[in-house]
N, C-alpha and C. Protein backbone atom coordinates (compact mmCIF):
# COMPACT_ATOMS: atom_id res chain seq x y z
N UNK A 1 109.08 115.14 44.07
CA UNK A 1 108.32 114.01 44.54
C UNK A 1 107.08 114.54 45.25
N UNK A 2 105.81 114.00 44.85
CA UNK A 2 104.56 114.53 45.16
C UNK A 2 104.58 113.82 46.35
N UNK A 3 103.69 114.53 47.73
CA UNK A 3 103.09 113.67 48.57
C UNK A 3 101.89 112.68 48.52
N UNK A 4 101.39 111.65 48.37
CA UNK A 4 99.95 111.36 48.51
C UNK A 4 99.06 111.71 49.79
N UNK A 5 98.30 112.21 49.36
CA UNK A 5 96.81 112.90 49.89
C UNK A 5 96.72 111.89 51.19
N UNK A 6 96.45 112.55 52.36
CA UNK A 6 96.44 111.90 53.47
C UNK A 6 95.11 111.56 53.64
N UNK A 7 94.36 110.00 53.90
CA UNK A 7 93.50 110.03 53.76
C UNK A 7 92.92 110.11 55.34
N UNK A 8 91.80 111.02 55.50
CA UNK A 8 91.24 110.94 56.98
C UNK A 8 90.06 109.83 57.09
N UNK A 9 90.11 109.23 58.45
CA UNK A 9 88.97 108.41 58.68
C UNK A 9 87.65 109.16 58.00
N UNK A 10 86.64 108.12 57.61
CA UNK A 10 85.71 108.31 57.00
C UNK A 10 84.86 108.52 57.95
N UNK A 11 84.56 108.35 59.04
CA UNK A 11 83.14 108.41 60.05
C UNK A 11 83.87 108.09 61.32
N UNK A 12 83.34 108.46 62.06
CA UNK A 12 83.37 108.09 63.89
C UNK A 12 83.34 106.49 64.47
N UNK A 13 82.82 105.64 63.30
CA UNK A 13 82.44 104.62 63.36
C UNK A 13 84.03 103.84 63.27
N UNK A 14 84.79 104.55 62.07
CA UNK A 14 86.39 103.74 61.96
C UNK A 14 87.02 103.88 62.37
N UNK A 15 86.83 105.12 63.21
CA UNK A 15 87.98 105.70 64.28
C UNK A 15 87.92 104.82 65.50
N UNK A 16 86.67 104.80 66.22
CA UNK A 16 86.43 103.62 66.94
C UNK A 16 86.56 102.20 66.72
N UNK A 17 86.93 101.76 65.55
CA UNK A 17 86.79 100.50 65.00
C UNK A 17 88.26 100.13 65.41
N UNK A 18 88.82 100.78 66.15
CA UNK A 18 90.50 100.27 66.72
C UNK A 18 90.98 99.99 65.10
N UNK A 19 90.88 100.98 63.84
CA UNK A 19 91.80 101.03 62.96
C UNK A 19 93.29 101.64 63.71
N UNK A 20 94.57 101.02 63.57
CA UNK A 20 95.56 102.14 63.32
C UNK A 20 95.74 103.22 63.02
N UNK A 21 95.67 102.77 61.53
CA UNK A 21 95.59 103.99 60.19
C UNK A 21 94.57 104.99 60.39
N UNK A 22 93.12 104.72 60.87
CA UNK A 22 92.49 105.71 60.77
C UNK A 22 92.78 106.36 62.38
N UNK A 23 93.32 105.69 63.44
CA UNK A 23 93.93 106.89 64.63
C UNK A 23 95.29 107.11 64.54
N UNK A 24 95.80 107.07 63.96
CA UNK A 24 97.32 107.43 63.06
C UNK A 24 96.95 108.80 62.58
N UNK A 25 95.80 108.85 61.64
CA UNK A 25 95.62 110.21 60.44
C UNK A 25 95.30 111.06 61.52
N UNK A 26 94.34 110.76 62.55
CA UNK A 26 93.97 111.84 63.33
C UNK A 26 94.53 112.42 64.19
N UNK A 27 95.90 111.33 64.76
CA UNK A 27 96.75 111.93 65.90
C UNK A 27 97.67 112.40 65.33
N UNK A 28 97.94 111.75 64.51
CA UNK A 28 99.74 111.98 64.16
C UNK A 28 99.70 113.66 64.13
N UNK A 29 99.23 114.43 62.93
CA UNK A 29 99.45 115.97 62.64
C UNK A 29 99.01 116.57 63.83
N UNK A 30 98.61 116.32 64.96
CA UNK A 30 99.01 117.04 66.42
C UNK A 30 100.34 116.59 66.80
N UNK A 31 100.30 115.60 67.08
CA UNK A 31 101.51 115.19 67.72
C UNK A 31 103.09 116.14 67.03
N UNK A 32 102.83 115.73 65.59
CA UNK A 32 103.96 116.45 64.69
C UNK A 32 104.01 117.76 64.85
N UNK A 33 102.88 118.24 64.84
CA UNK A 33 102.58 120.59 65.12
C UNK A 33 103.17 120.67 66.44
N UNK A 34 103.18 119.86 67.51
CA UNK A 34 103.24 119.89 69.19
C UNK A 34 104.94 119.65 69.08
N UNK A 35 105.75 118.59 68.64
CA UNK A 35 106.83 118.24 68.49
C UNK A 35 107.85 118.98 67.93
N UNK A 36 107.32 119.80 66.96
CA UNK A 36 107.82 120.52 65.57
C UNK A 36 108.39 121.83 66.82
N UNK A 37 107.16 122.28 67.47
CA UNK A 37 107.20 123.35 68.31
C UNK A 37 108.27 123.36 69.21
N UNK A 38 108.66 122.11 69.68
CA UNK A 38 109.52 121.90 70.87
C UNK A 38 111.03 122.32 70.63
N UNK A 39 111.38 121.26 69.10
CA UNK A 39 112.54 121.05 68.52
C UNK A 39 112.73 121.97 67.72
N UNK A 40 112.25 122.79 67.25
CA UNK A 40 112.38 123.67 65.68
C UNK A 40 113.42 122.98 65.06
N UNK A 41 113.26 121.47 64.67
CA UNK A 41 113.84 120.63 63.87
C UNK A 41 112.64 119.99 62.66
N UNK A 42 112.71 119.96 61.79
CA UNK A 42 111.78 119.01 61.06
C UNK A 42 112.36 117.15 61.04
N UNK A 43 113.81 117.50 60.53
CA UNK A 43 114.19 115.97 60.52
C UNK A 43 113.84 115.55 62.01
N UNK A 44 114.26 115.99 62.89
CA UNK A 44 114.16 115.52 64.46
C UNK A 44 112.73 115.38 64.62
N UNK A 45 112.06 116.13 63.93
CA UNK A 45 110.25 116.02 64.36
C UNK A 45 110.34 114.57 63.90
N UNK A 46 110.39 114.74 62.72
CA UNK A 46 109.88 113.31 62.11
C UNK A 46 110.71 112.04 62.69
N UNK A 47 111.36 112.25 62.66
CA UNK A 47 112.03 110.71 63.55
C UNK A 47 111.41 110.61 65.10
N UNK A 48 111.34 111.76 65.29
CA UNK A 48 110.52 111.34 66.99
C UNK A 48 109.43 111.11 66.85
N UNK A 49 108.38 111.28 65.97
CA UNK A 49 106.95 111.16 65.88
C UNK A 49 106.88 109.81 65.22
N UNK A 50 107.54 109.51 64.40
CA UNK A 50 108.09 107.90 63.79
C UNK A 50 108.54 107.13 64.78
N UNK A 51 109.27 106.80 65.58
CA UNK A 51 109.38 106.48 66.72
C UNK A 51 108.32 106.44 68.18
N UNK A 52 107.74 107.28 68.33
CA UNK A 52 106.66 107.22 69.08
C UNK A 52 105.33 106.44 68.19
N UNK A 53 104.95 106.48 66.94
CA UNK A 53 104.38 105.60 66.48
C UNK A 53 104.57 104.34 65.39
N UNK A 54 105.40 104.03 66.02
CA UNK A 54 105.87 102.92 65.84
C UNK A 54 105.81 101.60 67.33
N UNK A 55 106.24 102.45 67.97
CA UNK A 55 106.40 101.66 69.42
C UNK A 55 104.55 101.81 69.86
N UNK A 56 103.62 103.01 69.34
CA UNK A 56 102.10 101.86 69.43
C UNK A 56 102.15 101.50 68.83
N UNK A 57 102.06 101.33 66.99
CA UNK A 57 102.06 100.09 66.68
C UNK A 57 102.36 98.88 67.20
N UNK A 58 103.53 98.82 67.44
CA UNK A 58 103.94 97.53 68.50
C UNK A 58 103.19 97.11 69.22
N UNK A 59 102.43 98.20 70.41
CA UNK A 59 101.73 97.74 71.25
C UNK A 59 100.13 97.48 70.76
N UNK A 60 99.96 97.85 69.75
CA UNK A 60 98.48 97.77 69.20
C UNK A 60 97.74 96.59 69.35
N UNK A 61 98.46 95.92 68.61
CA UNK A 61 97.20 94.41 68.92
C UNK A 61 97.50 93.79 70.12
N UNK A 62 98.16 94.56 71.36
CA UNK A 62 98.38 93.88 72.77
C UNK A 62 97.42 94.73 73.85
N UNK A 63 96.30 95.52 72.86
CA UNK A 63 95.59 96.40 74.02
C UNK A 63 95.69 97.79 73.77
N UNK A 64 96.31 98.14 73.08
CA UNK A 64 96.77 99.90 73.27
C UNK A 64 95.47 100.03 72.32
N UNK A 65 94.81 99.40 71.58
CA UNK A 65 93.94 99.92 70.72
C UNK A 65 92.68 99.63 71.05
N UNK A 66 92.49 98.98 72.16
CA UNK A 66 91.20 99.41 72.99
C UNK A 66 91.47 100.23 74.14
N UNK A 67 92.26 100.79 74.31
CA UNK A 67 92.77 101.85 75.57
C UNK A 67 92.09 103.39 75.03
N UNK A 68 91.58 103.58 76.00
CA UNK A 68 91.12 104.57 75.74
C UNK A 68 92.27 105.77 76.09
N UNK A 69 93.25 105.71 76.68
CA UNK A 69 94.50 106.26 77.20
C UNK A 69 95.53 106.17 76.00
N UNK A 70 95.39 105.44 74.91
CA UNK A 70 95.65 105.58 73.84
C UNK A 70 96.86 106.89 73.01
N UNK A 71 96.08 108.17 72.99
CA UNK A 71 96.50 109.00 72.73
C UNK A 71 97.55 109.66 73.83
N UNK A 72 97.34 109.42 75.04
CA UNK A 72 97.54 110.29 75.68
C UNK A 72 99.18 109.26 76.02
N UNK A 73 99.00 108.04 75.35
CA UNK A 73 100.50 107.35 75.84
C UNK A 73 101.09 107.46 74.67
N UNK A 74 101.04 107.92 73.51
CA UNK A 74 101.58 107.96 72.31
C UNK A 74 102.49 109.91 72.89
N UNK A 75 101.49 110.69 73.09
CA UNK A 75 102.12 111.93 73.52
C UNK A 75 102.99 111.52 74.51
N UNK A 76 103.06 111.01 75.82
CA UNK A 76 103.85 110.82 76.38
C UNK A 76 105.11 110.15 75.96
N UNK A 77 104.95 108.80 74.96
CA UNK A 77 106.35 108.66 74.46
C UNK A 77 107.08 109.94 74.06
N UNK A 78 106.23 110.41 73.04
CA UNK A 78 107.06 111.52 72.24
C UNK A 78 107.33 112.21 72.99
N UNK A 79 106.86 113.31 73.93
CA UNK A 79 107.63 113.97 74.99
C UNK A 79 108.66 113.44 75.51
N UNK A 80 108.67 112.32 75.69
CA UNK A 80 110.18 112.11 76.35
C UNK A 80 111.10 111.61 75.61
N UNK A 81 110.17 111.38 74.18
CA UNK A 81 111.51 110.87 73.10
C UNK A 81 112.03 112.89 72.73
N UNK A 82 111.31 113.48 73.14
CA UNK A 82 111.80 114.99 72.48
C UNK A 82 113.45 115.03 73.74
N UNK A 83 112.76 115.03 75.25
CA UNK A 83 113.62 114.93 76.04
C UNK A 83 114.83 114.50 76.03
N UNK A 84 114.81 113.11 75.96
CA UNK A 84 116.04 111.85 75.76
C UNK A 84 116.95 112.42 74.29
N UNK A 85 116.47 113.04 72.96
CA UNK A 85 117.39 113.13 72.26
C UNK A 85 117.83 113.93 72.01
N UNK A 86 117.99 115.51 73.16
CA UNK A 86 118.50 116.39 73.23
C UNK A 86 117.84 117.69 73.64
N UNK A 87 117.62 118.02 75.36
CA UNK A 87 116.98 118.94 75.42
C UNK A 87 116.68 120.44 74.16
N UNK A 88 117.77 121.16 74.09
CA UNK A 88 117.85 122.11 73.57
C UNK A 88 119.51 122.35 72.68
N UNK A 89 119.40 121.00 72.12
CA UNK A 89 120.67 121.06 70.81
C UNK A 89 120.53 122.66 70.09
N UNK A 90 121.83 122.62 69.35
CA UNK A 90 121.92 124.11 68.83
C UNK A 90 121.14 123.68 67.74
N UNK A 91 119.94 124.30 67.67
CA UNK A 91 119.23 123.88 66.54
C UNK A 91 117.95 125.33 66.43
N UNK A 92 118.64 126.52 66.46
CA UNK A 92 117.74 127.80 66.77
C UNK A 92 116.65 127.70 65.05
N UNK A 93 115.77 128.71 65.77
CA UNK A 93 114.38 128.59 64.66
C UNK A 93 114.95 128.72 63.52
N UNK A 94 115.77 129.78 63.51
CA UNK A 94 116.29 130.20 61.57
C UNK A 94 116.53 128.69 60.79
N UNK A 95 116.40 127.09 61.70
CA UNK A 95 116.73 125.87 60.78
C UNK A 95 115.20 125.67 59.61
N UNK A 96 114.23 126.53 60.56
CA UNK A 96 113.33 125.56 59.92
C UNK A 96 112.82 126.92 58.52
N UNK A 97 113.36 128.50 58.43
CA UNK A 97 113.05 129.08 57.37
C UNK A 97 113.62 128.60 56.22
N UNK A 98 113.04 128.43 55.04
CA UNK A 98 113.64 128.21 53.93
C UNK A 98 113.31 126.24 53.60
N UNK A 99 112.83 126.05 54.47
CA UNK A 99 113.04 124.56 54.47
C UNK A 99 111.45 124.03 54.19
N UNK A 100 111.52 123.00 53.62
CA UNK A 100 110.65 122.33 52.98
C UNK A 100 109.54 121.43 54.42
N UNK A 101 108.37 122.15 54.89
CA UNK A 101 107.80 121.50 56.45
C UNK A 101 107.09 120.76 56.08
N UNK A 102 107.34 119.37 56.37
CA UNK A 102 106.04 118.08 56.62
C UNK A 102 104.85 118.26 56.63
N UNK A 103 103.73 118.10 55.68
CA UNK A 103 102.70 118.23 55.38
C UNK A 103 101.89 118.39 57.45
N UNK A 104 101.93 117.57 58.05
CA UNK A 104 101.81 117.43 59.68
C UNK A 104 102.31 118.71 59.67
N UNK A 105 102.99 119.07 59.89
CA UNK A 105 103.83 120.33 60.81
C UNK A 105 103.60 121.58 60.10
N UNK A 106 103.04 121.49 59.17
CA UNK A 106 102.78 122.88 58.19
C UNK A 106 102.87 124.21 58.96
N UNK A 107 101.46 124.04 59.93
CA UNK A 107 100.78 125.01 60.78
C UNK A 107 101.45 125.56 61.54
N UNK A 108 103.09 126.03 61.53
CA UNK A 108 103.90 126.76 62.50
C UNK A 108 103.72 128.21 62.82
N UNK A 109 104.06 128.69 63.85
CA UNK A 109 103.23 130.26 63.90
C UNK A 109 104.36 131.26 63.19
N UNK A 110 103.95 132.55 62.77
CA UNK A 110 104.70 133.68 62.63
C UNK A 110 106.60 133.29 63.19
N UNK A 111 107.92 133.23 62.25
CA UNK A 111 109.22 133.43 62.73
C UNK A 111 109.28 134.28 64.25
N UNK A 112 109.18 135.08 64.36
CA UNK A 112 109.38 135.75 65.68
C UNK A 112 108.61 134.94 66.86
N UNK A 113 107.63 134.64 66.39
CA UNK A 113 106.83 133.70 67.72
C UNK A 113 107.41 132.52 67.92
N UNK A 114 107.83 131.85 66.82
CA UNK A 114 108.71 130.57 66.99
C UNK A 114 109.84 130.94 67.54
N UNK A 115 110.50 131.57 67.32
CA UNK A 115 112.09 131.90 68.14
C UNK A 115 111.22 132.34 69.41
N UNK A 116 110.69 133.01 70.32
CA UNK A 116 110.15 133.33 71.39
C UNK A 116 110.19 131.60 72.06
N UNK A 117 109.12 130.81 71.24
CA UNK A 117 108.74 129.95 72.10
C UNK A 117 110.33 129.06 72.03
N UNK A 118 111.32 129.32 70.95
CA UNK A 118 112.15 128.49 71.22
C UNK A 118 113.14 129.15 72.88
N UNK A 119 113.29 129.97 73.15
CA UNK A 119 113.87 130.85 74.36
C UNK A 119 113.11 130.29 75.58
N UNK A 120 112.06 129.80 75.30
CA UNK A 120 111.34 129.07 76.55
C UNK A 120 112.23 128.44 77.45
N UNK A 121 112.15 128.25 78.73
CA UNK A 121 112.62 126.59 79.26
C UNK A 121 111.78 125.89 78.71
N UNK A 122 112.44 124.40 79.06
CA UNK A 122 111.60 123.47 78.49
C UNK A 122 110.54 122.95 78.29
N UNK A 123 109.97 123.44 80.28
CA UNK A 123 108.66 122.70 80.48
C UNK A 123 107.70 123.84 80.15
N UNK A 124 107.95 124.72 79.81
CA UNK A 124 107.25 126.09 79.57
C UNK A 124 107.11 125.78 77.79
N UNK A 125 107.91 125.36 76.81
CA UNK A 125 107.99 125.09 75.65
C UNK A 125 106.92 123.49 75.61
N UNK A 126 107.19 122.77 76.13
CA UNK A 126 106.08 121.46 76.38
C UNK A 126 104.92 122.02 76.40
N UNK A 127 104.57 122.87 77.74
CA UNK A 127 102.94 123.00 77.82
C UNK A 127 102.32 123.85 76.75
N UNK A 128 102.74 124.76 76.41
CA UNK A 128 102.89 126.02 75.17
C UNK A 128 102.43 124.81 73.92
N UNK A 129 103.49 124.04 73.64
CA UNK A 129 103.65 122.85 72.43
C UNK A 129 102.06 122.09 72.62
N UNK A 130 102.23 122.06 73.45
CA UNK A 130 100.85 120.38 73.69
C UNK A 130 99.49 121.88 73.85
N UNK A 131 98.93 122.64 74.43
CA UNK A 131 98.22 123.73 74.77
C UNK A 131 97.82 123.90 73.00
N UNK A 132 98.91 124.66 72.91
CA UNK A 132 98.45 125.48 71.15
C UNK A 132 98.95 124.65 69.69
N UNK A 133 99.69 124.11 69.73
CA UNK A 133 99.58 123.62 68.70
C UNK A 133 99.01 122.25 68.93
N UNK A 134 98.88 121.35 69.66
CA UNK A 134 97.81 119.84 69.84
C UNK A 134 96.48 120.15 70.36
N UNK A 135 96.35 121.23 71.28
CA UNK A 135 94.88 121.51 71.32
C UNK A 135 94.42 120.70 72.71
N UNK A 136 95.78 119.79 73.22
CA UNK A 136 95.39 119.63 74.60
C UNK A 136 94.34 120.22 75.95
N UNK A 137 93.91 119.89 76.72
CA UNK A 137 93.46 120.34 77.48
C UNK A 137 94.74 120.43 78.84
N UNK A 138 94.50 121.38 80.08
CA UNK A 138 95.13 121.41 81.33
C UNK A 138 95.36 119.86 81.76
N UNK A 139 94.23 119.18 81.45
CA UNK A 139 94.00 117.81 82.28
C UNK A 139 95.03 117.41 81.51
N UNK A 140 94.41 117.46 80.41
CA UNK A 140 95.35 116.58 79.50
C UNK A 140 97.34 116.49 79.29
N UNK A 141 97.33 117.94 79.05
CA UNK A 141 98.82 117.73 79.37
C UNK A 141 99.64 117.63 80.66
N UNK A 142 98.67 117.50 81.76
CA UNK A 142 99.14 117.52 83.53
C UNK A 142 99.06 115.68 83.09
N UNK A 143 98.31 114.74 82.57
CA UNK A 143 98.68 113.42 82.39
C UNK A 143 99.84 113.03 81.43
N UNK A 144 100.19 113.79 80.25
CA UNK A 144 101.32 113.41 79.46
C UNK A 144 102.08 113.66 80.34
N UNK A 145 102.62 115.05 80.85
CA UNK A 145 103.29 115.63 81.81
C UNK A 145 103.78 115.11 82.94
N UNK A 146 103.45 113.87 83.36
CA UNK A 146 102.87 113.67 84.79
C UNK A 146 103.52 114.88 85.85
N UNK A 147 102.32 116.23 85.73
CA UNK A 147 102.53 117.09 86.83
C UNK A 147 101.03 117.48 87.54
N UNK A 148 101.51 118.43 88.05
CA UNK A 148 99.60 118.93 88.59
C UNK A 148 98.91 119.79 87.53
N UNK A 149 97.65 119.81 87.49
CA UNK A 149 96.83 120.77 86.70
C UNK A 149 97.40 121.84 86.85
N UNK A 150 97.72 121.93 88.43
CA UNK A 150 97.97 123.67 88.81
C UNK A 150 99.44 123.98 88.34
N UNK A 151 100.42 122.80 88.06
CA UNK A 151 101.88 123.01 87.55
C UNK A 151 101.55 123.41 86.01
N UNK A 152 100.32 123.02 85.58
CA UNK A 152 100.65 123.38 83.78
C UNK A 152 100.13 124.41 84.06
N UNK A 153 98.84 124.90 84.97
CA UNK A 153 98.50 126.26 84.89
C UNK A 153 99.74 127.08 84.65
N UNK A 154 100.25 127.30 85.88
CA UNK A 154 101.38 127.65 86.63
C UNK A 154 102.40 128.06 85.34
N UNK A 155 102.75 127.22 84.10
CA UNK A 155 103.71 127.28 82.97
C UNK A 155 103.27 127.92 82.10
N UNK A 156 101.40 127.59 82.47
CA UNK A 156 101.00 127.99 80.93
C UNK A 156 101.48 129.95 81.48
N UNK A 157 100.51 130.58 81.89
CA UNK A 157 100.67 131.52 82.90
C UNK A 157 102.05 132.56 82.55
N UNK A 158 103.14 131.79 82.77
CA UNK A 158 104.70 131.76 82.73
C UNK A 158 104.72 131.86 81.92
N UNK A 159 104.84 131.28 80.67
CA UNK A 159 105.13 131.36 79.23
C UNK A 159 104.30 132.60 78.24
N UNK A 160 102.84 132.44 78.78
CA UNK A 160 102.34 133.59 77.58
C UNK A 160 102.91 134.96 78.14
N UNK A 161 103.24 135.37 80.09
CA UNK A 161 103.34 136.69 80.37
C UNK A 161 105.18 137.13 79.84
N UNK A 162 105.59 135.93 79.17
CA UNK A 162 107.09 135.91 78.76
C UNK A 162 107.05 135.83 76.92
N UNK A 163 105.93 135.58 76.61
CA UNK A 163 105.96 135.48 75.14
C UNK A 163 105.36 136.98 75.16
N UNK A 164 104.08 137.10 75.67
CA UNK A 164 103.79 138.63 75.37
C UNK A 164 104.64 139.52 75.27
N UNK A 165 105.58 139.27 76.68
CA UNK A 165 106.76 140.72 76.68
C UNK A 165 107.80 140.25 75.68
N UNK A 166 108.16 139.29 75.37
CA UNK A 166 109.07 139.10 73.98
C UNK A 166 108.57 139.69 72.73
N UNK A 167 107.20 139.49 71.94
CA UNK A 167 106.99 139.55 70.81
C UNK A 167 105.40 140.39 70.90
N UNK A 168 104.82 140.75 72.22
CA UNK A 168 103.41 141.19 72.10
C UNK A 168 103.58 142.51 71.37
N UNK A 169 102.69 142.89 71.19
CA UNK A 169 102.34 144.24 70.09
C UNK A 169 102.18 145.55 71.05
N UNK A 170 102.13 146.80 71.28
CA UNK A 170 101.83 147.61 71.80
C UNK A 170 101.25 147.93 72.97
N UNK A 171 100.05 146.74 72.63
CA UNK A 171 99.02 146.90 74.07
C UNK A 171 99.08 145.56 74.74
N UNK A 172 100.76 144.97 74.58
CA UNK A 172 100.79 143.51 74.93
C UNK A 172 100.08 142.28 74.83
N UNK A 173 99.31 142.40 73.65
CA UNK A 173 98.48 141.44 73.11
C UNK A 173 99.27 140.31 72.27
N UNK A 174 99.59 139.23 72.52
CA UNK A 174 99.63 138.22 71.60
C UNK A 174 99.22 138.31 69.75
């Protein structure tokens, strides 16, 4: 079964035009790369990212689609829909080799880096997730997060001087 071609908004003009569909195409494959990262589940990605957009849909024609906070409440569902349906189920990286990844979630890093970030704690696997694979900013994931700038510093910090010494190369480079 072929996928159909995901179509991206055509101009800046439809993205703003409070389409769904065209802020659907643009969020969703972060949200899914950021999610994918957390769970090293694909089925679990996709039902949580389905679930988180679904519930804006819902809220769409009640305001969420002139919100400029928009994105940043769609990530927050999903973070806590990652939370609520099982911090860290036995679900280690080796689920997702061999397996067929969601056009969204393609972009996963190198096996060894994925098992690293799966060994994370959680909130260290969140900021890592939302940071590198969504492309978040500090601000940005300290508001999904609701923590301080200086708490995601603080993780981000934590996590790369713990990924380096897990998987860095010689001269501890990433």
């Amino acid at each position: 079964m072929e996928r159909e071609a995901v179509r991206q908004p055509s101009s800046e003009a439809e993205l703003a035009s409070g389409s769904f569909e065209a802020w659907y195409q643009v969020v969703a494959p972060r949200v899914s790369r950021a999610v994918l990262a957390i769970t090293a589940d694909p089925s679990r990605t996709e039902d949580i990212v389905a679930e988180a957009f679904a519930r804006a849909w819902d809220r769409w024609g009640r305001g969420l689609s002139a919100s400029p906070t928009a994105d940043g409440w769609v990530w927050t569902v999903a973070i806590n829909l990652t939370k609520r349906r099982g911090r860290l189920r036995e679900h280690p990286a080796d689920l997702i080799v061999g397996q067929q990844i969601p056009a969204p979630c393609a972009a996963l890093p190198d096996i060894e880096l994925h098992r690293a970030i799966r060994r994370l704690p959680l909130r260290q696997r969140q900021v890592v997730a939302l940071r590198y694979f969504a492309d978040l900013s500090e601000r940005e994931i300290a508001a999904v997060l609701d923590l301080s700038e200086g708490g995601v510093s603080a993780s981000l910090v934590k996590a790369r001087r713990r990924l380096r010494s897990d998987v860095g190369g010689p001269d501890g480079q990433l």
